[in-house]
Protein backbone atom coordinates (compact mmCIF):
# COMPACT_ATOMS: atom_id res chain seq x y z
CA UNK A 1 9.17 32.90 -13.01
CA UNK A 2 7.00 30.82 -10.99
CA UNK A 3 4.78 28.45 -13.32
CA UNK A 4 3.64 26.37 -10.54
CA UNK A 5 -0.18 25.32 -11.38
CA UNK A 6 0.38 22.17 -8.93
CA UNK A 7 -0.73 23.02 -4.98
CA UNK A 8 1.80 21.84 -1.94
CA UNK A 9 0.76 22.27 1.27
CA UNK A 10 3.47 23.00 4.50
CA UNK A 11 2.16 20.64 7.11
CA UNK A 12 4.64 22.48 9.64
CA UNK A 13 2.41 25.37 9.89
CA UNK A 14 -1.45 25.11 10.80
CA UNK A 15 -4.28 23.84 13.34
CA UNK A 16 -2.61 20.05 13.48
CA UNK A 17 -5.90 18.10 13.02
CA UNK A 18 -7.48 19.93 10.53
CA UNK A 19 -4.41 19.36 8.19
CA UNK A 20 -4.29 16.04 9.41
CA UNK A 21 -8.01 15.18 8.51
CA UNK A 22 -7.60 17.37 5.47
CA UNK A 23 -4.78 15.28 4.39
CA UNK A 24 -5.67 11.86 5.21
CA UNK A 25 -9.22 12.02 3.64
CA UNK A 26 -8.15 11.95 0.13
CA UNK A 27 -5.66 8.91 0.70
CA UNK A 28 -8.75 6.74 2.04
CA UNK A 29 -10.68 7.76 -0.82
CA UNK A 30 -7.39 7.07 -2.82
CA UNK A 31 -7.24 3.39 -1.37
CA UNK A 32 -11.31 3.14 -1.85
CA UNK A 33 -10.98 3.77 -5.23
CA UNK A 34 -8.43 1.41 -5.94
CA UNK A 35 -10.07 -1.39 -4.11
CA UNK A 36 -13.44 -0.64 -6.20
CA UNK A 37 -11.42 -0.90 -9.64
CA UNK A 38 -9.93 -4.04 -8.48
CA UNK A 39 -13.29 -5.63 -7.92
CA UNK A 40 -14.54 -4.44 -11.25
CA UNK A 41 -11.40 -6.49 -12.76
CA UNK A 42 -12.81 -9.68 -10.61
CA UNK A 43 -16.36 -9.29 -12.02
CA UNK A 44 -15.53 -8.32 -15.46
CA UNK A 45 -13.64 -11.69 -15.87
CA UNK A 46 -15.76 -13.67 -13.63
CA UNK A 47 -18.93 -12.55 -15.67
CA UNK A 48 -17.64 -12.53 -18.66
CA UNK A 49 -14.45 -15.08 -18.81
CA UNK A 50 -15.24 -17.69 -17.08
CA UNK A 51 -13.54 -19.70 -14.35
CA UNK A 52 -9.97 -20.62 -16.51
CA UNK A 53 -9.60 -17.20 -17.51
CA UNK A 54 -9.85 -15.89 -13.47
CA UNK A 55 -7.53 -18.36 -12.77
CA UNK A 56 -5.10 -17.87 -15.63
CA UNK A 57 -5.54 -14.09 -14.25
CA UNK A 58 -4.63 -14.67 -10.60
CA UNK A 59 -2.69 -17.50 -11.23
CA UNK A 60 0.63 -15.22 -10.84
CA UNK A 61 -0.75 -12.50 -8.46
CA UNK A 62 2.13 -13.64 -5.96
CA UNK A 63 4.55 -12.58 -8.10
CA UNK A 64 3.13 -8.91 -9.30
CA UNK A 65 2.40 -8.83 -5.55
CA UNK A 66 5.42 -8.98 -3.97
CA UNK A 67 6.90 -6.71 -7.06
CA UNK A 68 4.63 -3.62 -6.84
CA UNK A 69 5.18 -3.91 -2.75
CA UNK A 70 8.78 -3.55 -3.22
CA UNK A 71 8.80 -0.67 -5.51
CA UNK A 72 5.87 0.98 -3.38
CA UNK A 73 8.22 0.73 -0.14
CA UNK A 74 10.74 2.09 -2.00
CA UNK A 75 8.41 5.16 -3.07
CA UNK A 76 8.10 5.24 1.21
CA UNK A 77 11.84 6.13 1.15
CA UNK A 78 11.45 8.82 -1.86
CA UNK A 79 8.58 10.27 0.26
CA UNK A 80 10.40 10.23 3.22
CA UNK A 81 13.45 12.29 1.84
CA UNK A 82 11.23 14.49 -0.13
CA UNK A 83 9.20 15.67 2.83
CA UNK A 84 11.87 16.02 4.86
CA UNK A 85 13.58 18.83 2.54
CA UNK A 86 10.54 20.03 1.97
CA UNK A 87 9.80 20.76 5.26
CA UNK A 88 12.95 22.32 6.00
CA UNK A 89 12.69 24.09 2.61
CA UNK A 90 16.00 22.56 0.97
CA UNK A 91 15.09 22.99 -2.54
CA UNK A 92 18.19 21.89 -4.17
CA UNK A 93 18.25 18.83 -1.72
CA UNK A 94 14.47 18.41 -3.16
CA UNK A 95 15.51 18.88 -6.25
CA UNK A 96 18.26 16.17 -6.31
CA UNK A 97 15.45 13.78 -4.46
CA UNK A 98 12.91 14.60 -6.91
CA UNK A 99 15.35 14.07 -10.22
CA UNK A 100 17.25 10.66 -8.58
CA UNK A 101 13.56 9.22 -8.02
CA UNK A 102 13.05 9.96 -11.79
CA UNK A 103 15.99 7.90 -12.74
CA UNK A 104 15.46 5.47 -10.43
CA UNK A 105 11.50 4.99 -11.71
CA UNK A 106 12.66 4.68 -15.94
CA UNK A 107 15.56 2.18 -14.97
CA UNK A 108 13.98 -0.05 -12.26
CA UNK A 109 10.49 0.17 -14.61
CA UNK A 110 12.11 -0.79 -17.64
CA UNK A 111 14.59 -3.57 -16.05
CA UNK A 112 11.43 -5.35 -14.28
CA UNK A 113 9.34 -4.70 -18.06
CA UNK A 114 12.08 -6.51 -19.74
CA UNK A 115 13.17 -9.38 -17.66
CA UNK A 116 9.03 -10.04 -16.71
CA UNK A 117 8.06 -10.20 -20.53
CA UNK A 118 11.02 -12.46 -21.19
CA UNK A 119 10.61 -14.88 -18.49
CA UNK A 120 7.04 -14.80 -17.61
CA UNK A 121 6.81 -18.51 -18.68
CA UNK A 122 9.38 -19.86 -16.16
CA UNK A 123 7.66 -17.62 -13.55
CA UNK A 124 3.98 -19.30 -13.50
CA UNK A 125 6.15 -22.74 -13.95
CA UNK A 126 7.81 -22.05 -10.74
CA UNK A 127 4.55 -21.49 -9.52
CA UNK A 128 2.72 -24.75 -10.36
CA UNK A 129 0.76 -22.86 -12.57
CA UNK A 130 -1.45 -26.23 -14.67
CA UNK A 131 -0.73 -26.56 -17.86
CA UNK A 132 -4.63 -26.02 -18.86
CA UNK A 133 -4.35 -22.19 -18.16
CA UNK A 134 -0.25 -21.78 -18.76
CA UNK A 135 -1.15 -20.18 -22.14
CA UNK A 136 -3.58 -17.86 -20.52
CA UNK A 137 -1.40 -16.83 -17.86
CA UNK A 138 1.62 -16.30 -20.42
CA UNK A 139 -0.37 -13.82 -22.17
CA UNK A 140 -1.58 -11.95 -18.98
CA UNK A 141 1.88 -11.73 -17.64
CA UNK A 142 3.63 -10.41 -20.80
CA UNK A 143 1.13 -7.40 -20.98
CA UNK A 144 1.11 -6.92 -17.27
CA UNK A 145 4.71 -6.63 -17.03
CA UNK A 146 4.35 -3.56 -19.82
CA UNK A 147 2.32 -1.89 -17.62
CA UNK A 148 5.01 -2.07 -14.29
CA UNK A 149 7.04 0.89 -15.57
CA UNK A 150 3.98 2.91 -15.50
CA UNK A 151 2.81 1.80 -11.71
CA UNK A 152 6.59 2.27 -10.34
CA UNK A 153 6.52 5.93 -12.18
CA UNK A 154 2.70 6.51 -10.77
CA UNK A 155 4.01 5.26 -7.16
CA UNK A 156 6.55 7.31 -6.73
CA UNK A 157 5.39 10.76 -8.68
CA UNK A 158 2.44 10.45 -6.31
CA UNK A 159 4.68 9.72 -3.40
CA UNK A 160 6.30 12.74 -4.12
CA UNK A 161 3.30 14.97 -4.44
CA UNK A 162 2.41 13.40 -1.00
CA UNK A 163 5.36 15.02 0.32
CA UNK A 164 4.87 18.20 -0.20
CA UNK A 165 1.32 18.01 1.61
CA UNK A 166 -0.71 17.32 -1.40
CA UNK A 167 -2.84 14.25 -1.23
CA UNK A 168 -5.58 15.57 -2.98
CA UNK A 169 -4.15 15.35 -6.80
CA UNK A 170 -3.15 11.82 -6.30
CA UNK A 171 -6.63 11.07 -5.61
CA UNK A 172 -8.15 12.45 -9.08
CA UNK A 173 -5.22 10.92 -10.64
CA UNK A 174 -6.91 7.51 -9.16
CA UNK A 175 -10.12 7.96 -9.92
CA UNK A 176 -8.82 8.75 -13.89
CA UNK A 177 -7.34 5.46 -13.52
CA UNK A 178 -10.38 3.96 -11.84
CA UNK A 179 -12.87 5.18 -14.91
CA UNK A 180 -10.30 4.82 -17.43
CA UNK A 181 -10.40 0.54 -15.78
CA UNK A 182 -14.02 0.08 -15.95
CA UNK A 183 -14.20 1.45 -19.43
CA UNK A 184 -11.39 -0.41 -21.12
CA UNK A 185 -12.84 -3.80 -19.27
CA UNK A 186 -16.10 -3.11 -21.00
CA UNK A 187 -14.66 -2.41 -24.67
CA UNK A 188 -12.03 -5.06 -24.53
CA UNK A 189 -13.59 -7.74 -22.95
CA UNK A 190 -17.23 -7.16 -22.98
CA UNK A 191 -17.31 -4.90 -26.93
CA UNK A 192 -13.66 -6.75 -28.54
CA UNK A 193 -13.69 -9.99 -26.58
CA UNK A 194 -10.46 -10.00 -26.36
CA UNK A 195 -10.49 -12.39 -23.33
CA UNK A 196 -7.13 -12.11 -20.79
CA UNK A 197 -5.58 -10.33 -23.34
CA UNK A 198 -8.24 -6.93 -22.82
CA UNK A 199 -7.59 -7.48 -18.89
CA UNK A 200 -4.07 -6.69 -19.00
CA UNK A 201 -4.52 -4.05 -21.78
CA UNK A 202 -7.34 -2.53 -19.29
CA UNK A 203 -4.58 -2.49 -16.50
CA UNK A 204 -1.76 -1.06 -18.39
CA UNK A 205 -4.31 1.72 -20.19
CA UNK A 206 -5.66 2.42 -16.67
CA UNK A 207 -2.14 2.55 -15.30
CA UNK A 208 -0.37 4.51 -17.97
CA UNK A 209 -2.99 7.28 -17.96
CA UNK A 210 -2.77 8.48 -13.96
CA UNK A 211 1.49 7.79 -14.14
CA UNK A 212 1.49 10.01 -17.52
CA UNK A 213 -0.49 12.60 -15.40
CA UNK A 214 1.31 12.31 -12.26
CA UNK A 215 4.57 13.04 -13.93
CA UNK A 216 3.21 16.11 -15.62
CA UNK A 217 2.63 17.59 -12.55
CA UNK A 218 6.19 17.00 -10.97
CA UNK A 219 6.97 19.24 -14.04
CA UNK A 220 4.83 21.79 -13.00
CA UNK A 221 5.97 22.47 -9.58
CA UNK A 222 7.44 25.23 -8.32
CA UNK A 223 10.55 26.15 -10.26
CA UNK A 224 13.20 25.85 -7.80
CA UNK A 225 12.28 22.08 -7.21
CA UNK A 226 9.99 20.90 -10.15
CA UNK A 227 10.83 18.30 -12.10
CA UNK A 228 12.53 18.64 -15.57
CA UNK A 229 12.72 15.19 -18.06
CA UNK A 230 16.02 17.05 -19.60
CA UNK A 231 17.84 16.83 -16.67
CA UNK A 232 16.85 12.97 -14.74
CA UNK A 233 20.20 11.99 -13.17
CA UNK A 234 20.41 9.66 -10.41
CA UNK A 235 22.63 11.56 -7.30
CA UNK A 236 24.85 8.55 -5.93
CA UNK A 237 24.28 10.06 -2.39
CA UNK A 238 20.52 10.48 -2.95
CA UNK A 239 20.68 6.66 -4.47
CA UNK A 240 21.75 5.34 -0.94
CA UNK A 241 19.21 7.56 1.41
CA UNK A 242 16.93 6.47 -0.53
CA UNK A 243 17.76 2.37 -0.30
CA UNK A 244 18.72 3.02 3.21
CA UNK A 245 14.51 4.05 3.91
CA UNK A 246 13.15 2.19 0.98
CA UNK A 247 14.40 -0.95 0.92
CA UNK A 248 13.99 -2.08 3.92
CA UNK A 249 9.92 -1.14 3.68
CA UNK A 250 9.68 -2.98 0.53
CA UNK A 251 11.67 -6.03 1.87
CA UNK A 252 8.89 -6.24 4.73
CA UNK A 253 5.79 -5.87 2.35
CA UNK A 254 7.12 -8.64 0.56
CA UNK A 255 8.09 -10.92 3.74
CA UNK A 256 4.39 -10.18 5.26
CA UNK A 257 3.20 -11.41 2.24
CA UNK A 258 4.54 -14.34 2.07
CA UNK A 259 3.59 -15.15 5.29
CA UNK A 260 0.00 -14.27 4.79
CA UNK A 261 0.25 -17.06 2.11
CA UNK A 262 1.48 -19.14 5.02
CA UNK A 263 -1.73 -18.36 6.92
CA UNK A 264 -3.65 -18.67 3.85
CA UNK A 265 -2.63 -22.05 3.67
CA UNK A 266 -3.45 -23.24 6.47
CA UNK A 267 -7.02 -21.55 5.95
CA UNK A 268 -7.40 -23.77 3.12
CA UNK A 269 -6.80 -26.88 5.15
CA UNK A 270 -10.13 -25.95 7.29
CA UNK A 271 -13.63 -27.08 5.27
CA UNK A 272 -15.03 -24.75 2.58
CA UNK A 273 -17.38 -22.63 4.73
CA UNK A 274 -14.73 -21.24 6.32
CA UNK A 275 -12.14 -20.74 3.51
CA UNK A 276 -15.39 -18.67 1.99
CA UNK A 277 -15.84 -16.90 5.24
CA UNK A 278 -12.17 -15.55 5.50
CA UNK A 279 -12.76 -14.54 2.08
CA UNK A 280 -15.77 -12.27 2.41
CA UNK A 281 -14.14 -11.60 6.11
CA UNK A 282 -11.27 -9.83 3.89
CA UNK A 283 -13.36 -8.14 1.42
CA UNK A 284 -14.98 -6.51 4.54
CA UNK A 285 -11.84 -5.83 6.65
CA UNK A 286 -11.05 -3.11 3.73
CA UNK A 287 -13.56 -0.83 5.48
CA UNK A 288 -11.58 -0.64 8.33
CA UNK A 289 -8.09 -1.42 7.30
CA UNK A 290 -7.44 1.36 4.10
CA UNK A 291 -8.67 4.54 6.96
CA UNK A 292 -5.90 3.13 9.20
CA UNK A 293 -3.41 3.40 6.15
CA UNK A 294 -4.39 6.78 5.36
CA UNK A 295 -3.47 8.03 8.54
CA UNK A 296 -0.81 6.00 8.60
CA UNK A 297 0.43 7.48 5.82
CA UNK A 298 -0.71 10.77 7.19
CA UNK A 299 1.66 10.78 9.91
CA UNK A 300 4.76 9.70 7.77
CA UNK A 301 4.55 12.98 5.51
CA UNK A 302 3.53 14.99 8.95
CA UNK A 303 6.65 13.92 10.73
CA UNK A 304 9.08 14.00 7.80
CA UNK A 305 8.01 18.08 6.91
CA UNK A 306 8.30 18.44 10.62
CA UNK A 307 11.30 16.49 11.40
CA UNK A 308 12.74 18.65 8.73
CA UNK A 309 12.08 22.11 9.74
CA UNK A 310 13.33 20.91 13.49
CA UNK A 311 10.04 20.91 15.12
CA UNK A 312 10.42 17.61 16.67
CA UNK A 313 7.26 18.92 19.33
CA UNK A 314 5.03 19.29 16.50
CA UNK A 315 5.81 16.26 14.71
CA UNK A 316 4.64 14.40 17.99
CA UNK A 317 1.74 16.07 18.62
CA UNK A 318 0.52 14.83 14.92
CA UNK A 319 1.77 11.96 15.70
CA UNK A 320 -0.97 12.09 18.18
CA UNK A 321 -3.62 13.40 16.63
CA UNK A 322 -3.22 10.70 13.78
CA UNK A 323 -3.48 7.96 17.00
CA UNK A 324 -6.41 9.89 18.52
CA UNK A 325 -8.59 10.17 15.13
CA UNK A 326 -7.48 6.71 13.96
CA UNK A 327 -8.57 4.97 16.84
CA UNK A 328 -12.20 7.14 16.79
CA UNK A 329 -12.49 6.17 12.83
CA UNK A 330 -11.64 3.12 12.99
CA UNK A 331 -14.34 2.29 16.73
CA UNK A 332 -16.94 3.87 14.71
CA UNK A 333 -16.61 1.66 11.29
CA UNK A 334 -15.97 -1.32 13.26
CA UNK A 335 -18.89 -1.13 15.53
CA UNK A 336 -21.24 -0.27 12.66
CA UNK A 337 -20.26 -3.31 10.91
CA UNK A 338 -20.64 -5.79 14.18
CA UNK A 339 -24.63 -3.92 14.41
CA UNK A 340 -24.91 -4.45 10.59
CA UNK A 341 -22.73 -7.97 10.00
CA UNK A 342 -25.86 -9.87 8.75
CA UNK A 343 -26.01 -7.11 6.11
CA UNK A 344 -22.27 -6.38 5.54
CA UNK A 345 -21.80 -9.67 5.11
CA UNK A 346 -24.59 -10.67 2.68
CA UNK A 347 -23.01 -7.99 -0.37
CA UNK A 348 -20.17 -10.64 -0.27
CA UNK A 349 -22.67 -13.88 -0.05
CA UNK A 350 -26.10 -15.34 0.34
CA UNK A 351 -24.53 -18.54 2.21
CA UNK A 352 -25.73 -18.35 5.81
CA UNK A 353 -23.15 -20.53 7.17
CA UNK A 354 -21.04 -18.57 5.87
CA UNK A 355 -22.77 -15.33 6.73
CA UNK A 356 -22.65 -17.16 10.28
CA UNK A 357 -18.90 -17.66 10.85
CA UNK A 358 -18.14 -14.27 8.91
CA UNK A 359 -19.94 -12.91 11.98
CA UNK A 360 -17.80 -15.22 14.91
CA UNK A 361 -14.29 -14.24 13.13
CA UNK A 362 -15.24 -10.14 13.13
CA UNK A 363 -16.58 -10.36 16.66
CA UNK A 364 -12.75 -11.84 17.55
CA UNK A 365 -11.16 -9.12 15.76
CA UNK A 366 -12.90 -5.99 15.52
CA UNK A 367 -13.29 -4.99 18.70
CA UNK A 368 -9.47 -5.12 18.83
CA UNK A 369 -8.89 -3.47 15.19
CA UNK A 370 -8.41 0.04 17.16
CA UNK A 371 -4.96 -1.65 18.14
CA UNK A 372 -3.57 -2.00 14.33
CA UNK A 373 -3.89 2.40 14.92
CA UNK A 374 -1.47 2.00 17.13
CA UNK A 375 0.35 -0.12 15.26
CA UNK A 376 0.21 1.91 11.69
CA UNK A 377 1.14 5.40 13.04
CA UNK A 378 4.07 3.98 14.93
CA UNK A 379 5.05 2.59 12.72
CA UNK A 380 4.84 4.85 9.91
CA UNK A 381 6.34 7.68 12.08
CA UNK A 382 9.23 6.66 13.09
CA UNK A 383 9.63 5.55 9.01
CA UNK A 384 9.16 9.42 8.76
CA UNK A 385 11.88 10.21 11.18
CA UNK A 386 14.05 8.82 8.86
CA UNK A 387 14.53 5.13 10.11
CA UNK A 388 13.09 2.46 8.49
CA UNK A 389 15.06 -0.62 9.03
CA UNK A 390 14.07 -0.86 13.23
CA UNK A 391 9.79 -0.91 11.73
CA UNK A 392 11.01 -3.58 9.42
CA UNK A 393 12.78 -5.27 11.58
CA UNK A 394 9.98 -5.29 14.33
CA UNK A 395 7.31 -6.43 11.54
CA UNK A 396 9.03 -9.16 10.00
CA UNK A 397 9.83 -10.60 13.70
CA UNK A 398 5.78 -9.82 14.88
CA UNK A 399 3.72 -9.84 11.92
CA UNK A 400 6.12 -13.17 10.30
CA UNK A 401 7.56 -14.96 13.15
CA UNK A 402 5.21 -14.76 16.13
CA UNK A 403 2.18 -14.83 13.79
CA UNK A 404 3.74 -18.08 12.31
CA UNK A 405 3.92 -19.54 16.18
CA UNK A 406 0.83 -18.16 16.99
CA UNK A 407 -0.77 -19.98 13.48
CA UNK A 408 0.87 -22.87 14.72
CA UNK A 409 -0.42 -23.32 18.53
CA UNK A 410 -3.89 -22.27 17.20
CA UNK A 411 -4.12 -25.24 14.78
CA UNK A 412 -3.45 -27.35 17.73
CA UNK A 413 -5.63 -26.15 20.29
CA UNK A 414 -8.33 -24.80 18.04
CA UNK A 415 -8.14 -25.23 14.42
CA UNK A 416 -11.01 -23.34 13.82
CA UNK A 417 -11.88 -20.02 11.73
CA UNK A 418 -12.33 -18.06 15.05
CA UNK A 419 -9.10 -20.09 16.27
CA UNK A 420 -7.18 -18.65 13.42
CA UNK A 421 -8.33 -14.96 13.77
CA UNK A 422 -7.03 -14.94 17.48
CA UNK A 423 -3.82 -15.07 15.35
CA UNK A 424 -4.41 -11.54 14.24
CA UNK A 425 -5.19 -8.82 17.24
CA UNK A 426 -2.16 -11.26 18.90
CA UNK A 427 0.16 -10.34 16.84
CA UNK A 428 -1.12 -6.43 16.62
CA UNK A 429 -0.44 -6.14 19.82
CA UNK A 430 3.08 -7.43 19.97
CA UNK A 431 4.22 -5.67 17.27
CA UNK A 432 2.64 -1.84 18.51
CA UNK A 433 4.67 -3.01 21.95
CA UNK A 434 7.89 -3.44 20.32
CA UNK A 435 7.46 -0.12 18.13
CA UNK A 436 6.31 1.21 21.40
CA UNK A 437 9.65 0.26 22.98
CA UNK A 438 11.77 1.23 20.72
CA UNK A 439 10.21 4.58 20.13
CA UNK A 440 10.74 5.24 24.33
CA UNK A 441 14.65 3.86 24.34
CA UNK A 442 16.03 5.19 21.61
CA UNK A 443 14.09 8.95 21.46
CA UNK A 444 13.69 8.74 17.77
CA UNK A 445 10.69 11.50 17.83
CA UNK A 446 13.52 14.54 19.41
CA UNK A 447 15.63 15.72 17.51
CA UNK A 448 18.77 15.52 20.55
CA UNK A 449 19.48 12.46 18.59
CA UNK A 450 18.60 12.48 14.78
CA UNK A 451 19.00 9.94 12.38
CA UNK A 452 21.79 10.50 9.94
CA UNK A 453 22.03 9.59 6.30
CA UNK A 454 24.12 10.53 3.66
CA UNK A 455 24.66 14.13 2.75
């Protein structure tokens, strides 16, 4: 008996960019609404806080960070695998995926839970946290960390989903989280003061909620593959496919952070204007940067279904039409917001010096953003092929090392704002040729020569 009540969707069948559009659409409104709840956080404490508690708040944000980008490359890997037998319509190979990401979610959530509660004090101390907020931050931390099994089980349930071509759910499921966020802020900071203490309760309420519902609807899947709490065993040979795709995605979201903290740095060394400029120039680089990662992660699902059935022609040409409406997309938003920039910049600050430079550093980079396209769906397809360790590799070298160099000659010649932004379509461009490169020598998009892993 079928009790599925949860829709999939086979990407290998269809009009290509209607499924593409179809798909990628909810994962930008996915992103949006996650970037709106975050902001909520932000004004909720800077409102109602006050300047200690914000900074108690962020004062470990490295950390969780670099933590929840591990786990959500990891949940690349588990969407990888899952799409790939899904595609090719392997349910007991789904099956074992779906089950081994289970097990893997409950022991890596509770492991991270455990060790972060118990050592979230030597944590901010390795990170210079000052004494005046330590308390604050202590307190943040502990309840934060309660709330990591629940965003590890919500990243990869929703991964999953992804997989089998449904992008849609995992977009309610957000915006649950997203309402759920604004109204805990309000009753336990704003109703119960209960100061850092009701942000971190807001987070884990607003995390536990979506992850409670995402799992419930791995359980009601189709039979042969859906997801039953009974039976959550982790499949040794599942175990290393997965850490063979995952890992190496998670290793380079933590590695590009860092180095963004490198650049960051060196931001900070430039007067105030422009450390407030980059700021708001971030805030406003969303608009164009999360429709890039939907398509991005468009064409990883598309290519893994595809790659899976053996229709290595198909999984190109999607691979196409995710370059060909990226790069319109993202044109569009990015010359609307050069026309507007007095205006986009203003929601962000009244400053006009820093309105001013806002506008210099966008004119540098925006009429190159088209190139990151490139750059995301190459990247993310040949993740979908299978192989994720070549991406990583080119990323870390590009978006790390030559960025790094790059920072470095630019502080010399032109230690400006506008100096530093060169640093960014630069490196874009270096990194899509590599992917390019690689993607040309070693065929990964045909099938004549597929990537193995484990049986």
């Amino acid at each position: 008996m079928n009790r599925s009540r949860v829709r999939t969707v086979n990407l290998t069948e269809g009009v290509i960019w209607k499924q593409v559009l179809l798909f990628a659409a909810p994962l930008f409104a996915a992103s949006l609404i996650q970037q709106l709840y975050n902001t909520v956080d932000l004004m909720f404490v800077g409102h109602f806080l006050g300047t200690n508690a914000a900074a108690a708040v962020g004062a470990g944000s490295l950390l969780t960070t670099l933590l929840i980008g591990f786990f959500t490359g990891l949940s690349v890997g588990i969407g990888v695998l899952s799409a790939r037998a899904f595609g090719a319509g392997d349910h007991k190979d789904l099956r074992q995926t779906i089950h081994t990401a289970a097990g893997v979610a409950v022991i890596g959530g509770l492991l991270l839970m455990v060790i972060g509660v118990a050592f979230a004090p030597v944590f901010l101390r390795w990170l210079n946290t000052p004494e005046s907020i330590l308390k604050l931050g202590i307190v943040y931390m502990r309840i934060y960390f309660v709330s990591i099994p629940s965003s590890i089980c919500y990243n990869i349930s929703s991964g999953i989903l992804r997989a089998t071509g449904n992008s849609r759910s995992p977009m309610l499921f957000q915006l649950v989280g997203g309402i759920t966020n604004v109204f805990a802020n309000w009753v336990l900071i704003v109703l119960i003061p209960l100061g850092v203490a009701g942000v971190a309760l807001a987070t884990l309420f607003s995390s536990t909620i979506p992850a409670v519902i995402c799992v419930r609807a791995l359980t009601r899947l189709p039979d042969e593959y859906r997801l039953e709490i009974r039976k959550i065993r982790i499949t040794p040979s599942k175990l290393k496919s997965i850490f063979l795709i995952g890992i190496p995605n998670g290793i380079q979201a933590m590695v590009i952070t860092l180095s963004n903290l490198i650049v960051q740095a060196n931001i900070n060394s430039l007067d105030v204007t422009s450390i407030a400029a980059f700021t708001c120039y971030f805030k406003l680089e969303n608009f164009v940067y999360l429709p890039i990662m939907a398509f991005g992660q468009a064409a990883t699902t598309f290519v893994a279904q595809n790659m899976g059935r053996g229709f290595d022609r198909r999984a190109r040409k999607g691979m196409g039409v995710c370059l060909i409406i990226g790069v319109i997309v993202t044109v569009c938003i990015s010359t609307v917001l050069l026309l507007i920039h007095d205006t986009a910049f203003s929601l962000f600050s009244e400053d006009s010096a820093v309105i001013a430079l806002g506008t210099r550093i966008i004119r540098v980079t925006f009429p190159l953003y088209f190139i990151y396209v490139f750059l995301e769906v190459f990247s993310s397809s040949i993740r979908g092929t299978g192989r994720s360790l070549p991406p990583m590799i080119i990323a870390v070298c590009n978006m790390c090392g030559v960025r790094l160099i790059a920072l470095a000659v630019m502080m010399h010649l032109n230690p400006t704002a506008p100096g530093v932004a060169v640093i960014y379509p630069v490196t874009w461009t270096t990194t899509t040729l590599c992917q390019l490169g690689y993607m040309l020598v070693s065929r990964c998009m045909y099938l004549k020569q597929p990537e193995r892993l484990p049986d």
